[in-house]
Structures are given as structure tokens and as C-alpha cells.
C-alpha atoms as a PDB file:
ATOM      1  CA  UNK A   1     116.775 119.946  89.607  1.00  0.00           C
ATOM      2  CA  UNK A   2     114.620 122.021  87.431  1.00  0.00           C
ATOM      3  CA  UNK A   3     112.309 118.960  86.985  1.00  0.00           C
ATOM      4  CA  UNK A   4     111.147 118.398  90.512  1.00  0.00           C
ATOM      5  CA  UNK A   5     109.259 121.682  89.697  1.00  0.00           C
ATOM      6  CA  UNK A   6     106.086 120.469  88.821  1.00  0.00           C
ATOM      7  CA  UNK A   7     102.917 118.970  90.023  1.00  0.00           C
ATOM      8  CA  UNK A   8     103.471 116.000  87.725  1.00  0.00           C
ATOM      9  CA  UNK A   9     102.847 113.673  90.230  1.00  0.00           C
ATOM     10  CA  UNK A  10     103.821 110.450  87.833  1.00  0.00           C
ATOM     11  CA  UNK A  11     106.927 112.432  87.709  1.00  0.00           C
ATOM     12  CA  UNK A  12     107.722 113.164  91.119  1.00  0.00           C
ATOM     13  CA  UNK A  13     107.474 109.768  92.348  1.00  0.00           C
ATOM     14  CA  UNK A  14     109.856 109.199  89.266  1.00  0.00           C
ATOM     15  CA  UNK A  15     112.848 111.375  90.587  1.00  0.00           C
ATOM     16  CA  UNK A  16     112.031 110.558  93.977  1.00  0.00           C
ATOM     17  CA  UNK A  17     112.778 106.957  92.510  1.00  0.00           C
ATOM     18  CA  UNK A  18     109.867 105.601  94.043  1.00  0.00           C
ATOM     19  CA  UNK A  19     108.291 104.415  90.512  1.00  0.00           C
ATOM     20  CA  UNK A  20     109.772 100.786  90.834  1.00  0.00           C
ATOM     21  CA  UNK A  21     108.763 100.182  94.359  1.00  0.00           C
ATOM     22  CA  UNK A  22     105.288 101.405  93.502  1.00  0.00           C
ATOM     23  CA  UNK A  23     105.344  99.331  90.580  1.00  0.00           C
ATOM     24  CA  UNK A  24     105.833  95.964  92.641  1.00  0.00           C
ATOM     25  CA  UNK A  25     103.241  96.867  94.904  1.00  0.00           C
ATOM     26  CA  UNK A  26     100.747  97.520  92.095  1.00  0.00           C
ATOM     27  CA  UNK A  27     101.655  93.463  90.851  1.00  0.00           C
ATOM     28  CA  UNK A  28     101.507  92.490  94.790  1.00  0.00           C
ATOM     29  CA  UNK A  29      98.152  90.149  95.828  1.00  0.00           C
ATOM     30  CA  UNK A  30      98.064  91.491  99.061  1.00  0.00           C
ATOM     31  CA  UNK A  31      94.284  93.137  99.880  1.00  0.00           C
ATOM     32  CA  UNK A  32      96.189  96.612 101.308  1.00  0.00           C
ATOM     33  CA  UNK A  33      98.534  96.859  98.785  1.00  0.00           C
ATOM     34  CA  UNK A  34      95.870  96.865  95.642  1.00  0.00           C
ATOM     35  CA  UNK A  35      93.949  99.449  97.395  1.00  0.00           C
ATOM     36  CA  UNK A  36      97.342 101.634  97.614  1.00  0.00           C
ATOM     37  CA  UNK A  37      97.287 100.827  93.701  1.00  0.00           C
ATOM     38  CA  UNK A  38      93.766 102.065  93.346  1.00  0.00           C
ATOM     39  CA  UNK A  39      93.964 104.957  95.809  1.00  0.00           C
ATOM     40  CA  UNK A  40      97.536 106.097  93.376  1.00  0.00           C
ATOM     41  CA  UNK A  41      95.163 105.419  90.231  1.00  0.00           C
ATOM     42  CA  UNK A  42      92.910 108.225  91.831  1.00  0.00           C
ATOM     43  CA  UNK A  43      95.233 109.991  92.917  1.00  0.00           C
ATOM     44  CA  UNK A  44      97.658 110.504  89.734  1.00  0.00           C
ATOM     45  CA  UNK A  45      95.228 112.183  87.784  1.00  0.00           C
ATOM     46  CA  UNK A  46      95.282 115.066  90.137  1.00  0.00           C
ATOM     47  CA  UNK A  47      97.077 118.512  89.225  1.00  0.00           C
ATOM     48  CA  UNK A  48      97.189 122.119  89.988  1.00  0.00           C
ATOM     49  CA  UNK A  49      94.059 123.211  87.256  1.00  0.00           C
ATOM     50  CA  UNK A  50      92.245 120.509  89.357  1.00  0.00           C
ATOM     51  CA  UNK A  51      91.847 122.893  92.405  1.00  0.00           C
ATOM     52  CA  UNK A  52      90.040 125.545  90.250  1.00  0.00           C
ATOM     53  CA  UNK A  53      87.417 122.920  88.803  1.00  0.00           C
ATOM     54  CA  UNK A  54      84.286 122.328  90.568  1.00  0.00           C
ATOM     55  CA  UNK A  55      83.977 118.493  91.451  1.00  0.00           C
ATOM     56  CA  UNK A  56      81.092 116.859  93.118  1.00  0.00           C
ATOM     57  CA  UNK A  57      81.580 116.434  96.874  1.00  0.00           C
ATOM     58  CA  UNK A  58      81.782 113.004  96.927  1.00  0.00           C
ATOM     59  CA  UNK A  59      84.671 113.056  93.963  1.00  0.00           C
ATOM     60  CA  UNK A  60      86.428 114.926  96.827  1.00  0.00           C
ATOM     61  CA  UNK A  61      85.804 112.899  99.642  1.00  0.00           C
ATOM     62  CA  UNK A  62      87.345 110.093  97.517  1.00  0.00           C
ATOM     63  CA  UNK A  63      90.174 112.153  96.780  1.00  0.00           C
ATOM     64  CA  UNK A  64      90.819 112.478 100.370  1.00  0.00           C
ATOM     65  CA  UNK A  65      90.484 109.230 101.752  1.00  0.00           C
ATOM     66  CA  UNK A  66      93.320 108.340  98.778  1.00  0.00           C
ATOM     67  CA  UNK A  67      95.335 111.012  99.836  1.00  0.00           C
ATOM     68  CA  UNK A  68      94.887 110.398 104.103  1.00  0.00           C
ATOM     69  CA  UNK A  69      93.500 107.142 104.003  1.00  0.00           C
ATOM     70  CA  UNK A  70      95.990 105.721 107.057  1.00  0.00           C
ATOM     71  CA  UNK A  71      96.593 102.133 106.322  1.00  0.00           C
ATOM     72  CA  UNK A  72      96.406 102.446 102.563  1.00  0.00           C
ATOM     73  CA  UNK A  73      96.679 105.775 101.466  1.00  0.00           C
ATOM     74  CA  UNK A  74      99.279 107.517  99.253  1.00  0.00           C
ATOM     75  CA  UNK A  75     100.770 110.238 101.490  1.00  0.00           C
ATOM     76  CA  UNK A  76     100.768 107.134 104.443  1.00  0.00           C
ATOM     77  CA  UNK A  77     102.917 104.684 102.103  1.00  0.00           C
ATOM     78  CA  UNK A  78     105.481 108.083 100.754  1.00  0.00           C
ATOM     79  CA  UNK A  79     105.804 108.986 104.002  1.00  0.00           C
ATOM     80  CA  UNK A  80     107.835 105.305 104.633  1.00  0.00           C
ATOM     81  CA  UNK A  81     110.403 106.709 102.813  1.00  0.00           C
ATOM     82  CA  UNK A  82     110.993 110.335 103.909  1.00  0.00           C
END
């Protein structure tokens, strides 16, 4: 339980068990699904130090669109299984 305490986001989608579904979509051809796995490779970098750094606006704006992005982005495809 301890574990899910973290911004480790690698290792949330790991005890969420979410890694293996992700992984098939990162192998998948289809257009949407390798922007998911380019929006996650942005994405997964992220953590909590990050928010205290100053980052160029359009770093953030990327960020973002990863994050929101509707069709393709990474909150849009966890949500799917909440």
C-alpha cells in the first residue's frame, strides 16, 4: 500500500497494472495509439521537483496537450479504466 505513495509515475501505472496494456499499445501501428506512446514518453519524465523548475512555455504547453490531449492523451486513455 505504502508504494502507491509516490509520484513515480512508471510506478503507478505499475500497481495500477496498467504497464502491460500500455505496453501493447506502445507496439500497436495504429496513428492514435503511437501518439498515446509519445504523449506517455513526455509525460513519464514528469515528477514533483518538476513543478519548482522553470521550463520554457512551450515545454509546458507540450506537457499539457500530453496530459489533456482528448483523443490521445494520457489522463483520456487512464481514465478508460477508472
Amino acid at each position: 500500500m505504502n508504494d502507491c505513495y509516490t509520484h513515480d509515475l512508471v510506478k503507478l501505472l505499475r500497481l495500477a497494472d496498467l504497464e502491460t496494456r500500455f505496453d501493447s499499445i506502445s507496439l500497436s501501428q495504429d496513428e492514435d495509439d503511437q501518439q498515446l506512446a509519445l504523449n506517455w514518453l513526455f509525460v513519464k519524465n514528469w515528477n514533483e521537483h518538476c513543478r519548482y523548475e522553470q521550463h520554457e512555455s512551450i515545454k509546458a504547453k507540450k506537457l499539457i496537450d500530453a496530459i489533456d490531449h482528448k483523443q490521445n492523451g494520457v489522463l483520456s486513455w487512464l481514465k478508460q479504466y477508472w
